[in-house]
C-alpha atoms as a PDB file:
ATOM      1  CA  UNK A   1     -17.010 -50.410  -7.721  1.00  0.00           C
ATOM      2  CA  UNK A   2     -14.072 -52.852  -7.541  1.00  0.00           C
ATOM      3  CA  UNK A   3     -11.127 -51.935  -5.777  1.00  0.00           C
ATOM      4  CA  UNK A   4      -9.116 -48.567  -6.373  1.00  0.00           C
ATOM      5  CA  UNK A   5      -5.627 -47.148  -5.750  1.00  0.00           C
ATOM      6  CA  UNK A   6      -6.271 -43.414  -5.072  1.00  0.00           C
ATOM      7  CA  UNK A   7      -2.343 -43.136  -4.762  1.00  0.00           C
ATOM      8  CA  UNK A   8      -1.899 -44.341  -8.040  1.00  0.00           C
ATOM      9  CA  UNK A   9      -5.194 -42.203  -9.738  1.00  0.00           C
ATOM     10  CA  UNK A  10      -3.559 -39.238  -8.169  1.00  0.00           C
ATOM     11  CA  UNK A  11      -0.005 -40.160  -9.944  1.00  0.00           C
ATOM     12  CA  UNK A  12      -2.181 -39.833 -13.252  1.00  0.00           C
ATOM     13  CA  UNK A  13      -3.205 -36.429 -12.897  1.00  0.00           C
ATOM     14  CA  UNK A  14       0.622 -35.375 -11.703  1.00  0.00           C
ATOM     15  CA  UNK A  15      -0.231 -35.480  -7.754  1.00  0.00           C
ATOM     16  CA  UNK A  16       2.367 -36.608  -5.645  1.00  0.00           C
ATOM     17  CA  UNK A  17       3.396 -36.416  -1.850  1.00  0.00           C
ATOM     18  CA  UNK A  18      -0.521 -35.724  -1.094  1.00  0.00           C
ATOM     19  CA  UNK A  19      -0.465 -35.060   2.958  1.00  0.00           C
ATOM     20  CA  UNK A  20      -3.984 -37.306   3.313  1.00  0.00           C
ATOM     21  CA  UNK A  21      -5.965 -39.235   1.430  1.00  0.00           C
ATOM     22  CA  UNK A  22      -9.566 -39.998   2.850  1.00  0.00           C
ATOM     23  CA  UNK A  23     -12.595 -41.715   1.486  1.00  0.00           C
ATOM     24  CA  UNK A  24     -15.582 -40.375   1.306  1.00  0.00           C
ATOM     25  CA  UNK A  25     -17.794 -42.590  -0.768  1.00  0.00           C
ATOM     26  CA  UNK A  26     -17.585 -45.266  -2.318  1.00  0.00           C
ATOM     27  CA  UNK A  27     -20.246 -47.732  -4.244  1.00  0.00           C
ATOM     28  CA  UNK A  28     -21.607 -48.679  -7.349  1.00  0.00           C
ATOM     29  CA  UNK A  29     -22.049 -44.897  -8.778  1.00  0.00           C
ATOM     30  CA  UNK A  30     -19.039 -43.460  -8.392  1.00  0.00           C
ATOM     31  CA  UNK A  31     -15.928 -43.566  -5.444  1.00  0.00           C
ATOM     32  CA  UNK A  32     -14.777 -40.275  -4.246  1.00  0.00           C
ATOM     33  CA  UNK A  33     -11.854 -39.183  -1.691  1.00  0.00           C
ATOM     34  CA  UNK A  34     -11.230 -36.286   0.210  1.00  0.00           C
ATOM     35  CA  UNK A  35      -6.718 -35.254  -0.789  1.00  0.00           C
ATOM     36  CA  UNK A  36      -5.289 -32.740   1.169  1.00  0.00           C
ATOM     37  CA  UNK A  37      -2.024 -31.089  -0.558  1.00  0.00           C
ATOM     38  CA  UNK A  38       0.047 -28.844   0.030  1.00  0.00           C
ATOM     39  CA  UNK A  39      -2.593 -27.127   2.456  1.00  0.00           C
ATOM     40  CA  UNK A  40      -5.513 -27.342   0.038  1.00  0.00           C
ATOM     41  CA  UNK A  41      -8.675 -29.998   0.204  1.00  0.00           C
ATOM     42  CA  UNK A  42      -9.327 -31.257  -3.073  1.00  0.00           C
ATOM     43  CA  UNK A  43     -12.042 -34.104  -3.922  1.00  0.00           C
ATOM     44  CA  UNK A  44     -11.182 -36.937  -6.463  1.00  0.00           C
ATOM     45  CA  UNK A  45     -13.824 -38.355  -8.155  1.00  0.00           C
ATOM     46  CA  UNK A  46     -13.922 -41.372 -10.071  1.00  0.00           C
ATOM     47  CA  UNK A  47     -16.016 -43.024 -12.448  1.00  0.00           C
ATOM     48  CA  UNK A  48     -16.903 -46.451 -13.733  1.00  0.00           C
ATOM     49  CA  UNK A  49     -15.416 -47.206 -17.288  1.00  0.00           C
ATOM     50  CA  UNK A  50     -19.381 -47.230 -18.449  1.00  0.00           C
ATOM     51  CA  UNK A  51     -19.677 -43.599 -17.300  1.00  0.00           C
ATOM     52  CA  UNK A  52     -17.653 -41.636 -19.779  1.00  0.00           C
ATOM     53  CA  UNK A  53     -20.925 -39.688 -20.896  1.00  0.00           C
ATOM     54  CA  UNK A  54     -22.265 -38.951 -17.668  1.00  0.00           C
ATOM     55  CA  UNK A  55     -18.810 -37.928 -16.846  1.00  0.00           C
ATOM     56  CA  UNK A  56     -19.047 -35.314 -19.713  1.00  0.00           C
ATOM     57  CA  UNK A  57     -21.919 -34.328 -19.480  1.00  0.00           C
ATOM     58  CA  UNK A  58     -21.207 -33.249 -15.887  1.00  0.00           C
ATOM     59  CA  UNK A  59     -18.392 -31.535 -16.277  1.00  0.00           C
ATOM     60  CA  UNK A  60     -20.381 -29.443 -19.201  1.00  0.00           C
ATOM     61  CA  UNK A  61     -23.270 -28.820 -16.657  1.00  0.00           C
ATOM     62  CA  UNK A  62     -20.847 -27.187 -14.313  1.00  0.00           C
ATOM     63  CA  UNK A  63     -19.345 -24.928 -16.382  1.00  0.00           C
ATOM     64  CA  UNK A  64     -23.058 -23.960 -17.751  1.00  0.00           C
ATOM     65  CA  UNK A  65     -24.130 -23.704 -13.708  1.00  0.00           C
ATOM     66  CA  UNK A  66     -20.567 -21.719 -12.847  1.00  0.00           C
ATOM     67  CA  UNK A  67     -21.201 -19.621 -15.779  1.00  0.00           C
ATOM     68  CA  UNK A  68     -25.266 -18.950 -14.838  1.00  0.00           C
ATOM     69  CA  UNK A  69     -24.095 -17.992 -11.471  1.00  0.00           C
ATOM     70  CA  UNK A  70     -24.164 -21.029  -9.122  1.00  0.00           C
ATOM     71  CA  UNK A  71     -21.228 -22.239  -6.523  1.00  0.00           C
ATOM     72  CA  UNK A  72     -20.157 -25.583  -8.011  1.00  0.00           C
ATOM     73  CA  UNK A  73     -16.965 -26.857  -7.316  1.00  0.00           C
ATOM     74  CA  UNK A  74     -13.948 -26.093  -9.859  1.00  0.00           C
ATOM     75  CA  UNK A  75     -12.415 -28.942 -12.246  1.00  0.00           C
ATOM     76  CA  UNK A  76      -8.720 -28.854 -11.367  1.00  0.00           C
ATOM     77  CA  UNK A  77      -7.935 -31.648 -13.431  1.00  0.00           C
ATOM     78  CA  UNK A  78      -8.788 -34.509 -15.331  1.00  0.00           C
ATOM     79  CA  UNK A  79      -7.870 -37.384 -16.675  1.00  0.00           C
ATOM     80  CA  UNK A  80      -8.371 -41.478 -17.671  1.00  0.00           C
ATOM     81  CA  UNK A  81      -6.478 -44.215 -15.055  1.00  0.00           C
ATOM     82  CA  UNK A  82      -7.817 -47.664 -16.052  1.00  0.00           C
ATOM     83  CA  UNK A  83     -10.638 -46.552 -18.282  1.00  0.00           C
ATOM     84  CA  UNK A  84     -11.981 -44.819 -15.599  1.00  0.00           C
ATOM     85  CA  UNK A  85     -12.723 -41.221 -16.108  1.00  0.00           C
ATOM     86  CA  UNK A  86     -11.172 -38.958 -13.617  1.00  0.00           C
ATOM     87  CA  UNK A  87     -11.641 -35.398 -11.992  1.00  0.00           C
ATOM     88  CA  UNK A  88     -10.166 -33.223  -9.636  1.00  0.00           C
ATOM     89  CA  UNK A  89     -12.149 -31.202  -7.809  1.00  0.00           C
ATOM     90  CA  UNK A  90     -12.344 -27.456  -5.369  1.00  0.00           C
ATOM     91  CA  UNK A  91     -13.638 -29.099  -1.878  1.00  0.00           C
ATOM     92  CA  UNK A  92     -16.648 -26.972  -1.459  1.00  0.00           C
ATOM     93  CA  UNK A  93     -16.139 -25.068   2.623  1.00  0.00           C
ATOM     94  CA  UNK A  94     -18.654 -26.178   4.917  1.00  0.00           C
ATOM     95  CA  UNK A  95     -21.168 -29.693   5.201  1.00  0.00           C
ATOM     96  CA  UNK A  96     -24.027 -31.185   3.678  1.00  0.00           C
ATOM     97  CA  UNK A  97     -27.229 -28.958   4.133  1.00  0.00           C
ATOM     98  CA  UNK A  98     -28.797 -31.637   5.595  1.00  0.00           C
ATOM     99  CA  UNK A  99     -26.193 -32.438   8.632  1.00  0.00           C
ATOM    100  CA  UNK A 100     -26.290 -28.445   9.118  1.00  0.00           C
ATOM    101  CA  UNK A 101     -29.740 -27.813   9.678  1.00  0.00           C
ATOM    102  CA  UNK A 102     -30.238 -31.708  12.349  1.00  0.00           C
ATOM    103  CA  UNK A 103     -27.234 -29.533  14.189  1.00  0.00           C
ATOM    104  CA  UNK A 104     -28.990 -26.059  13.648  1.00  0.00           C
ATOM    105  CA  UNK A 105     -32.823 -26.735  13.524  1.00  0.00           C
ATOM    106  CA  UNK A 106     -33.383 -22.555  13.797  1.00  0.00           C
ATOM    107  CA  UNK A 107     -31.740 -22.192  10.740  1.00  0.00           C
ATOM    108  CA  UNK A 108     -34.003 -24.027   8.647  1.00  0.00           C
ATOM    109  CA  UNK A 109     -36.308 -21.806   7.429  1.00  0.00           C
ATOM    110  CA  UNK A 110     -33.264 -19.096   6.141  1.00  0.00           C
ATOM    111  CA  UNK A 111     -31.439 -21.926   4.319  1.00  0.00           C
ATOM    112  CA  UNK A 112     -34.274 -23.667   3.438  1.00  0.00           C
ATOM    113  CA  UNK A 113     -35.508 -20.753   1.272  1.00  0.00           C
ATOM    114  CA  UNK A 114     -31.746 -19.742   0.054  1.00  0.00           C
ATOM    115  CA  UNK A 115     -32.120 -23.447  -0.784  1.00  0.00           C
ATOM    116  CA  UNK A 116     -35.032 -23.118  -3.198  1.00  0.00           C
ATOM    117  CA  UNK A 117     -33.774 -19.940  -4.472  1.00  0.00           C
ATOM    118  CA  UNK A 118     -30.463 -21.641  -5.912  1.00  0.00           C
ATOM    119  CA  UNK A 119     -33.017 -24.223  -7.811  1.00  0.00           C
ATOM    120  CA  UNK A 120     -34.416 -21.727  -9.449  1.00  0.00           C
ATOM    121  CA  UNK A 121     -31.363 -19.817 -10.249  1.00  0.00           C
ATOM    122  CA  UNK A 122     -30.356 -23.119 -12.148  1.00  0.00           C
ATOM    123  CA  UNK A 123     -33.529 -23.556 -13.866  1.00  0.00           C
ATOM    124  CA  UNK A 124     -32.668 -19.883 -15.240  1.00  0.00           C
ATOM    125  CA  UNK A 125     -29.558 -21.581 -16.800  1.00  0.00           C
ATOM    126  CA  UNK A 126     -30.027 -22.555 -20.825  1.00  0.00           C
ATOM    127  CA  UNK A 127     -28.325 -26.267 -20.806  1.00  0.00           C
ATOM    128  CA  UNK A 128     -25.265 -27.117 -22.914  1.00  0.00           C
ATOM    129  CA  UNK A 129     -26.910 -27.772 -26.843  1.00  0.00           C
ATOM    130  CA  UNK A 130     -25.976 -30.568 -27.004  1.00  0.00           C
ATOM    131  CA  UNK A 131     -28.346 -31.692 -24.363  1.00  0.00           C
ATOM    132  CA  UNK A 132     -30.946 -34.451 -25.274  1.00  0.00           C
ATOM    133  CA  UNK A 133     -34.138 -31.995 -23.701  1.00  0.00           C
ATOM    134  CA  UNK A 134     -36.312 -34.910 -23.238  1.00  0.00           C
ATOM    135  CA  UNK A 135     -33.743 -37.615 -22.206  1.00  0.00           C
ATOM    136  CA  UNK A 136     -35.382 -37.181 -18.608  1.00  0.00           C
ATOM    137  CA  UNK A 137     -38.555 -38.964 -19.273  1.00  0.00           C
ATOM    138  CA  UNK A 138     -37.371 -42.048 -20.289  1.00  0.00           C
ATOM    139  CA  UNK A 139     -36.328 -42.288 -16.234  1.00  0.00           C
ATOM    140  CA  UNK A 140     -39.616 -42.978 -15.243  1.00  0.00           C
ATOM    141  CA  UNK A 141     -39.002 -46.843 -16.345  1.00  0.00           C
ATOM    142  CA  UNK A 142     -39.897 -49.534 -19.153  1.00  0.00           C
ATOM    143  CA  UNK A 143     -43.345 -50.099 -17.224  1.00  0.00           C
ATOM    144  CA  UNK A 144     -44.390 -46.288 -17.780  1.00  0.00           C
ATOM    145  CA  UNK A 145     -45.504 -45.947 -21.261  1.00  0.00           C
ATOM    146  CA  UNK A 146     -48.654 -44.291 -20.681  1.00  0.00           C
ATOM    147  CA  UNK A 147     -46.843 -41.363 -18.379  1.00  0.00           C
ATOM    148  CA  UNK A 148     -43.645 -41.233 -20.125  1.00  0.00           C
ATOM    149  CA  UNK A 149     -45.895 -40.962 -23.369  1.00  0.00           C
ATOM    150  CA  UNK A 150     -48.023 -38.234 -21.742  1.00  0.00           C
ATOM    151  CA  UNK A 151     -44.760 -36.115 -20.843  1.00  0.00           C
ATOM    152  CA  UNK A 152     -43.791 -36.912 -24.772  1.00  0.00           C
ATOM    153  CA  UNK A 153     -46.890 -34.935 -25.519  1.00  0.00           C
ATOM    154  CA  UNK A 154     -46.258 -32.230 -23.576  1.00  0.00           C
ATOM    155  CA  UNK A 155     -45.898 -28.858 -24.837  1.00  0.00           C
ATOM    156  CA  UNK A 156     -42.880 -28.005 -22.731  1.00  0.00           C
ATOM    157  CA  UNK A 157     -43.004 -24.731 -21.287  1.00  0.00           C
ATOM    158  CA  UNK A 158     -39.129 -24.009 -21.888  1.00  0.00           C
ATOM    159  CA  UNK A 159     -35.840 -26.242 -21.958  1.00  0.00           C
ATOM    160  CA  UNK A 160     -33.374 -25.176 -19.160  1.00  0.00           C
ATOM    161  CA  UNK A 161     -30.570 -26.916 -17.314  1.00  0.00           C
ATOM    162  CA  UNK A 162     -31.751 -29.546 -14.492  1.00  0.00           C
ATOM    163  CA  UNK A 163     -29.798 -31.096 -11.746  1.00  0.00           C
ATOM    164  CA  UNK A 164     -32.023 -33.890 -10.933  1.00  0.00           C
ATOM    165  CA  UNK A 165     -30.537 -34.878  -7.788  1.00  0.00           C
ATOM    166  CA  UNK A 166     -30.753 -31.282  -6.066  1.00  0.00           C
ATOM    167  CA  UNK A 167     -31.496 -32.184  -2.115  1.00  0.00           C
ATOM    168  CA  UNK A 168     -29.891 -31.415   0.836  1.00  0.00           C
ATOM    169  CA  UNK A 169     -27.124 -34.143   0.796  1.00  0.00           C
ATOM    170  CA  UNK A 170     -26.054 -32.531  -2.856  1.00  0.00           C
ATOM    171  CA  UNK A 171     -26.270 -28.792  -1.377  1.00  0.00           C
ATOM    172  CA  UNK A 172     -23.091 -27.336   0.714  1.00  0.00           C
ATOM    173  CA  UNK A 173     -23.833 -24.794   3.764  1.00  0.00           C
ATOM    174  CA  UNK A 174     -20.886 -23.142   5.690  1.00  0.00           C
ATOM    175  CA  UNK A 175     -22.774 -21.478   8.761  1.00  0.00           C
ATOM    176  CA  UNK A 176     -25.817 -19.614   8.008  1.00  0.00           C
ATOM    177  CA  UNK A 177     -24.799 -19.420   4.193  1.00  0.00           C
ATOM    178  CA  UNK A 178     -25.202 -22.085   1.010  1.00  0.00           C
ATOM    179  CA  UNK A 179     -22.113 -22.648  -0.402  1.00  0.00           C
ATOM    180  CA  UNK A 180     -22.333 -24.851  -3.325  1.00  0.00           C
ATOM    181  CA  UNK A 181     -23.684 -27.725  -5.483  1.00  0.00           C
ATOM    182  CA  UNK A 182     -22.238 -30.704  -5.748  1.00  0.00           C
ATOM    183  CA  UNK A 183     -22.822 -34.207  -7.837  1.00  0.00           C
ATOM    184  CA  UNK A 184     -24.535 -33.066 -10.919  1.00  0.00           C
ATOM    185  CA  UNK A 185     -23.879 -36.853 -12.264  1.00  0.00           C
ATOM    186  CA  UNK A 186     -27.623 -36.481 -12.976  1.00  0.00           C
ATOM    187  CA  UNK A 187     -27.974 -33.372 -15.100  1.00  0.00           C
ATOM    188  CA  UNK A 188     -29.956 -32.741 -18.128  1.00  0.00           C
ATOM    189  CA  UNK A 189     -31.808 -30.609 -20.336  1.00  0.00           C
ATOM    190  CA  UNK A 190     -35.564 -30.162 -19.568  1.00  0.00           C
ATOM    191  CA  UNK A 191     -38.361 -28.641 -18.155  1.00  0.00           C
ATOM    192  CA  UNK A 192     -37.524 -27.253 -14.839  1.00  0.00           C
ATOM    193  CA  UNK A 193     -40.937 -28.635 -13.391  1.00  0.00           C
ATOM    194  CA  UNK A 194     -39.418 -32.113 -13.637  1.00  0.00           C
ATOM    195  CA  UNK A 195     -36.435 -30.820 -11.600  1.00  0.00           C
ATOM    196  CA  UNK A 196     -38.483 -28.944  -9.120  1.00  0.00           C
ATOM    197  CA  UNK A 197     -40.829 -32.255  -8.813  1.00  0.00           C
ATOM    198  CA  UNK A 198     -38.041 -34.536  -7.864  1.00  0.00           C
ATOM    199  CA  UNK A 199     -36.737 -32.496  -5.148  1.00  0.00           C
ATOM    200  CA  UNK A 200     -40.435 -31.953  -4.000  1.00  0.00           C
ATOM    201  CA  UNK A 201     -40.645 -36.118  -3.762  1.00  0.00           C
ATOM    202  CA  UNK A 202     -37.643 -36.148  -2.265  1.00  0.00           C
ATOM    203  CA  UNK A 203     -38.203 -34.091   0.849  1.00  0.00           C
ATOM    204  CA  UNK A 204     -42.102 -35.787   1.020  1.00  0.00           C
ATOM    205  CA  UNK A 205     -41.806 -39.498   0.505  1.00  0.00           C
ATOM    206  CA  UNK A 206     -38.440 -40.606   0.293  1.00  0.00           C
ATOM    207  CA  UNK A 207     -37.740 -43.496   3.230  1.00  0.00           C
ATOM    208  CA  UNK A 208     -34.699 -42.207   5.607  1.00  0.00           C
ATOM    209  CA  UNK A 209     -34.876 -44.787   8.145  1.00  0.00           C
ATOM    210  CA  UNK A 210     -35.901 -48.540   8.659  1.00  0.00           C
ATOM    211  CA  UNK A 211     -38.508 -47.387  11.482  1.00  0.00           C
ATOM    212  CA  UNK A 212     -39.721 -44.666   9.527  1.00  0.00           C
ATOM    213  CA  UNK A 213     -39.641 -40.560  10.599  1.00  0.00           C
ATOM    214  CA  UNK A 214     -39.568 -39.487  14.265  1.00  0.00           C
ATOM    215  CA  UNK A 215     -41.912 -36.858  15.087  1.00  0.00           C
ATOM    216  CA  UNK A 216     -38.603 -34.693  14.970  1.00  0.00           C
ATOM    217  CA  UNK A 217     -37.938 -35.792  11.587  1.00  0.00           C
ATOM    218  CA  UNK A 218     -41.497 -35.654  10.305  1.00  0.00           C
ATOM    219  CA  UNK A 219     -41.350 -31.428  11.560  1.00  0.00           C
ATOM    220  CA  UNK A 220     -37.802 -31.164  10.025  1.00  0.00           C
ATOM    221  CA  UNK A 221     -38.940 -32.392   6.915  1.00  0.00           C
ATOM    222  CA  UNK A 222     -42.248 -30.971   6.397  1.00  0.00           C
ATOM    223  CA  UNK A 223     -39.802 -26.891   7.606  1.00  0.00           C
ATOM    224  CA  UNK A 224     -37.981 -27.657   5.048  1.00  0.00           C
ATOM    225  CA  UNK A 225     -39.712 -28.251   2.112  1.00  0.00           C
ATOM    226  CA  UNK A 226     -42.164 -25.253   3.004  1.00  0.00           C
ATOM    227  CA  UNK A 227     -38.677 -22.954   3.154  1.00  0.00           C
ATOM    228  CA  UNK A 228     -37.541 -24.429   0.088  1.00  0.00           C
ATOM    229  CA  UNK A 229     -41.094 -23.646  -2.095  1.00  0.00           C
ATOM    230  CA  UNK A 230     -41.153 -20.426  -0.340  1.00  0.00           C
ATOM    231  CA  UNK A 231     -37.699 -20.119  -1.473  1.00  0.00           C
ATOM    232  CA  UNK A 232     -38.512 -21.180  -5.302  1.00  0.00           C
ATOM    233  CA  UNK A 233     -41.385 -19.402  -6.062  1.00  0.00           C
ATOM    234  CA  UNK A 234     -39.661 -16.178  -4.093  1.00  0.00           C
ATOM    235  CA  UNK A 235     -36.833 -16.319  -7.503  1.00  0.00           C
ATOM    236  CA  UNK A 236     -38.646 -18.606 -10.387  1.00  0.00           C
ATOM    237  CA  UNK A 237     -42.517 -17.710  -9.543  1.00  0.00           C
ATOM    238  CA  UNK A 238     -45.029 -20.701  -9.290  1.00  0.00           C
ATOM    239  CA  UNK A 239     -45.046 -23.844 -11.341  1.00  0.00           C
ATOM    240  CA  UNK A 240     -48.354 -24.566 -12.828  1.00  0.00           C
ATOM    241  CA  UNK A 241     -49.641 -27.760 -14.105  1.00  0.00           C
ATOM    242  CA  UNK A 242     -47.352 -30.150 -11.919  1.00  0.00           C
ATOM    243  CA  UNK A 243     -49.129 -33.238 -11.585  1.00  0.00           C
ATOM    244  CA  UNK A 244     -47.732 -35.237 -14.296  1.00  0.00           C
ATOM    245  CA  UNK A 245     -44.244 -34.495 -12.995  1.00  0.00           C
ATOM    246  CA  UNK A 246     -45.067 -35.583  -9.512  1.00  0.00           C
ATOM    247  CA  UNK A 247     -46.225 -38.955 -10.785  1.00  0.00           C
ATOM    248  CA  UNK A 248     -43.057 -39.044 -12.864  1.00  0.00           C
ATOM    249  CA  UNK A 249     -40.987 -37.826  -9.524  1.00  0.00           C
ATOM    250  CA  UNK A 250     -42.651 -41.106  -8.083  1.00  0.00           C
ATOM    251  CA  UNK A 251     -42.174 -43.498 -10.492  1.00  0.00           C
ATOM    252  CA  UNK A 252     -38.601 -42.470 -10.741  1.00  0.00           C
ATOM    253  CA  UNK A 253     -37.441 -42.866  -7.460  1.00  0.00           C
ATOM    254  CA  UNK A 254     -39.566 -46.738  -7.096  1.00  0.00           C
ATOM    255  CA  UNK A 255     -37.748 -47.463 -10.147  1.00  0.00           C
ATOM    256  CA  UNK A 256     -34.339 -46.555  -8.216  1.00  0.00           C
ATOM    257  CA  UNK A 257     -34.778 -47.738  -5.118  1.00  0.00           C
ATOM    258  CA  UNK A 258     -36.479 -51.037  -5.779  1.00  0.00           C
ATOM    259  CA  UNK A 259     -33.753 -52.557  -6.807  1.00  0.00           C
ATOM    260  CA  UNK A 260     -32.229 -52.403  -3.479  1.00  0.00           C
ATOM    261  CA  UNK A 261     -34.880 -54.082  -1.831  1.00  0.00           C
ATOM    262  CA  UNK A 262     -33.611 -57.271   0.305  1.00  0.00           C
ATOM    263  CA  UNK A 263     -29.822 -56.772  -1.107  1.00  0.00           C
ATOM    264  CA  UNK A 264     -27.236 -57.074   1.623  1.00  0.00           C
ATOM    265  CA  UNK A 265     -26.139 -54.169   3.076  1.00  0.00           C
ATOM    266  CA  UNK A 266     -29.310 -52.425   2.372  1.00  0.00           C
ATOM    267  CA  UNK A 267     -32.125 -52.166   5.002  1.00  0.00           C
ATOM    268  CA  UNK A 268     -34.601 -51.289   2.440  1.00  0.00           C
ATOM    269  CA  UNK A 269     -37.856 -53.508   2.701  1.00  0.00           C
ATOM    270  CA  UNK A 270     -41.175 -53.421   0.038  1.00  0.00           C
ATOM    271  CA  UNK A 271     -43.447 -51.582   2.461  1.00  0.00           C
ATOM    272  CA  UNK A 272     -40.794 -48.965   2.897  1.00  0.00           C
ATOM    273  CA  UNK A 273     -41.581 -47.872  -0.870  1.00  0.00           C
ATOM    274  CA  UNK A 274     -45.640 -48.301   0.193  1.00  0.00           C
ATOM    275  CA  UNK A 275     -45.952 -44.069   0.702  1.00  0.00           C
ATOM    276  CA  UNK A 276     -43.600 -43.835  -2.754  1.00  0.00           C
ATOM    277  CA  UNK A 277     -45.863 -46.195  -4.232  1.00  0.00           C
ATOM    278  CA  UNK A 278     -48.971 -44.360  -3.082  1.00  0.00           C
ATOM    279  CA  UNK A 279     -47.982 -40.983  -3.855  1.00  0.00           C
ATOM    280  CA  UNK A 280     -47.500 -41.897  -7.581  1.00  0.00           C
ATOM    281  CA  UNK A 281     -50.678 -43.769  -7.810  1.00  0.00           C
ATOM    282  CA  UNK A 282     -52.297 -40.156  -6.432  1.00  0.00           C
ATOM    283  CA  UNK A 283     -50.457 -37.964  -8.642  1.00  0.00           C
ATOM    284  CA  UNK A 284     -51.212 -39.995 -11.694  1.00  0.00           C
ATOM    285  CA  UNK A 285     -54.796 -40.006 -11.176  1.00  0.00           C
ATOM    286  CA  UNK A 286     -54.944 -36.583 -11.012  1.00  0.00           C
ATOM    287  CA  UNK A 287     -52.905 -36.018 -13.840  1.00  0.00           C
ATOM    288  CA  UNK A 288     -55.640 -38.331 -15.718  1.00  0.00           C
ATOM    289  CA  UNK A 289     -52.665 -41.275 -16.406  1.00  0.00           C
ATOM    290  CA  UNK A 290     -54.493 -44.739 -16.569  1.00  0.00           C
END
C-alpha cells in the first residue's frame, strides 16, 4: 500500500492531539496503527480504494459476531480519506494467541480449547442476508473446477457466518483468558465446515519458517490443534463429511501463498508449499475429486 499520513487519516475522523501513533502493519491488504488518546488505545485501520466491499462487509460481520456473542473490537468511527475506507477501532487487551501460548506453553491446552469453542460460537451466528452463501468456493482458484463444482453440488448442511481467517494471529488472549477476534476482512456466509477446514489447514500445513518446524514447534502445533478440535466439537459437536473442504482448505491457501514465491521480501520457496500441495492432493482423493 503506497504511502499514508496517519496524522492526516486521523484529522478525517475528528482526531487531533493523538499522544502516539504506532504502526502495526502495513502491506498490500490493509495498513493499520496502534493511536493512543487521551489515555485510550485505539487501532486505525485502513483500506485500499478497491476494498470498499470487503470493508462493509466487515464491519456488518462484526456487528452480526458482537450481536451472536463474540469479543470483536468496537467501530468508533468511520470514514473515507483519499478513497480509502476508514475505521476506528476498541484495541482489543492482551496479544496475539499465538505469541501467548510460545511465552506460556502450559497454557495451551485451556486456550486452545476456549479457542475452538469461540469458532463454534461464530458458526452459531446466522450471517448478515445479504451475504452471497456460496461466495467462498470460488476461493479455491480458476484451476479448481472440478472441486469448486463439487462444493456447488453440495447440499449444504446450513448457512452461518464464517470468519475464514480464524487462527491464532487473528485471536486476542489477555492471561489465561481469550479476549477477542480481530480481522474479519475475510468473512462470509457459508457452511461452517469450510470455516472449521481452513483453520484445521492452517494449524497442519501452513509453512512458518524457511527451515521448516523445530521439534518445539512441530509439539506446539500438533497441542494446539488437538485443544482447539477438542474445543469445537466440546460447543458445535462433530463435523461430518469434511473431506471436500480440506481439499478446498488446501487449494486455497496454494492459491494465496504462491504468489509470493521468489518475490523480494518474501522467503517463501516452491518446496515450502510441497506438504500444502500434498495435503490437497490427499484430501481430494478421498473426497473422490479427479
Amino acid at each position: 500500500m503506497e504511502s499514508l499520513d496517519p496524522h492526516a487519516i486521523l484529522a478525517s475522523l475528528d482526531l487531533s492531539n493523538v499522544e502516539q501513533i504506532e504502526l502495526v502493519r502495513g502491506g498490500s491488504s490493509t495498513a493499520i496503527w496502534r493511536v493512543l488518546h487521551e489515555g485510550y488505545i485505539y487501532a486505525l485501520r485502513v483500506f485500499r480504494p478497491e476494498q470498499g466491499e470487503s470493508y462493509e462487509r466487515e464491519i456488518a460481520a462484526m456487528v452480526a459476531a458482537r450481536a451472536g456473542g463474540v469479543t470483536v473490537p468496537q467501530l468508533i468511527r468511520q470514514s473515507v480519506w483519499e478513497n480509502h475506507p476508514v475505521m476506528l477501532l476498541s484495541w482489543l487487551p492482551g496479544r496475539p494467541l499465538a505469541g501467548q501460548l510460545l511465552s506460556h506453553p502450559t497454557q495451551a491446552w485451556r486456550l486452545g480449547v476456549r479457542f475452538g469453542q469461540i469458532q463454534a460460537t461464530i458458526h452459531r451466528i446466522p450471517p448478515p442476508t445479504h451475504f452471497d452463501p456460496t461466495a467462498w468456493i470460488e476461493w479455491a482458484g480458476e484451476d479448481e473446477t472440478a472441486l469448486k463444482q463439487r462444493l456447488h453440488d453440495l447440499k449444504l448442511r446450513r448457512t452461518a457466518l464464517l470468519h475464514l481467517d480464524y487462527h491464532p494471529l487473528n485471536v486476542m488472549a489477555d492471561g489465561a483468558a481469550i479476549s477477542g477476534v480481530l480481522d474479519w476482512a475475510n468473512t462470509h456466509a457459508g457452511d461452517p465446515r469450510a470455516d472449521f477446514a481452513r483453520t484445521y489447514t492452517i494449524l497442519r500445513v501452513e509453512p512458518y519458517s524457511p527451515t521448516g518446524d523445530s521439534l518445539r514447534m512441530a509439539f506446539f502445533r500438533r497441542v494446539l490443534e488437538r485443544a482447539w478440535r477438542c474445543g469445537y466439537q466440546m460447543a458445535g459437536g462433530r463435523l461430518n463429511d469434511i473431506a471436500l473442504f480440506y481439499a478446498w482448505a488446501g487449494a486455497v491457501m496454494l492459491r494465496d501463498l504462491s504468489p509470493r514465491i521468489g518475490k523480494p521480501g518474501f522467503w517463501l520457496q516452491s518446496h515450502h508449499l510441497d506438504p500444502v500441495r500434498q495435503w490437497t492432493a490427499d484430501w481430494k482423493r478421498r473426497a473422490g475429486v479427479s
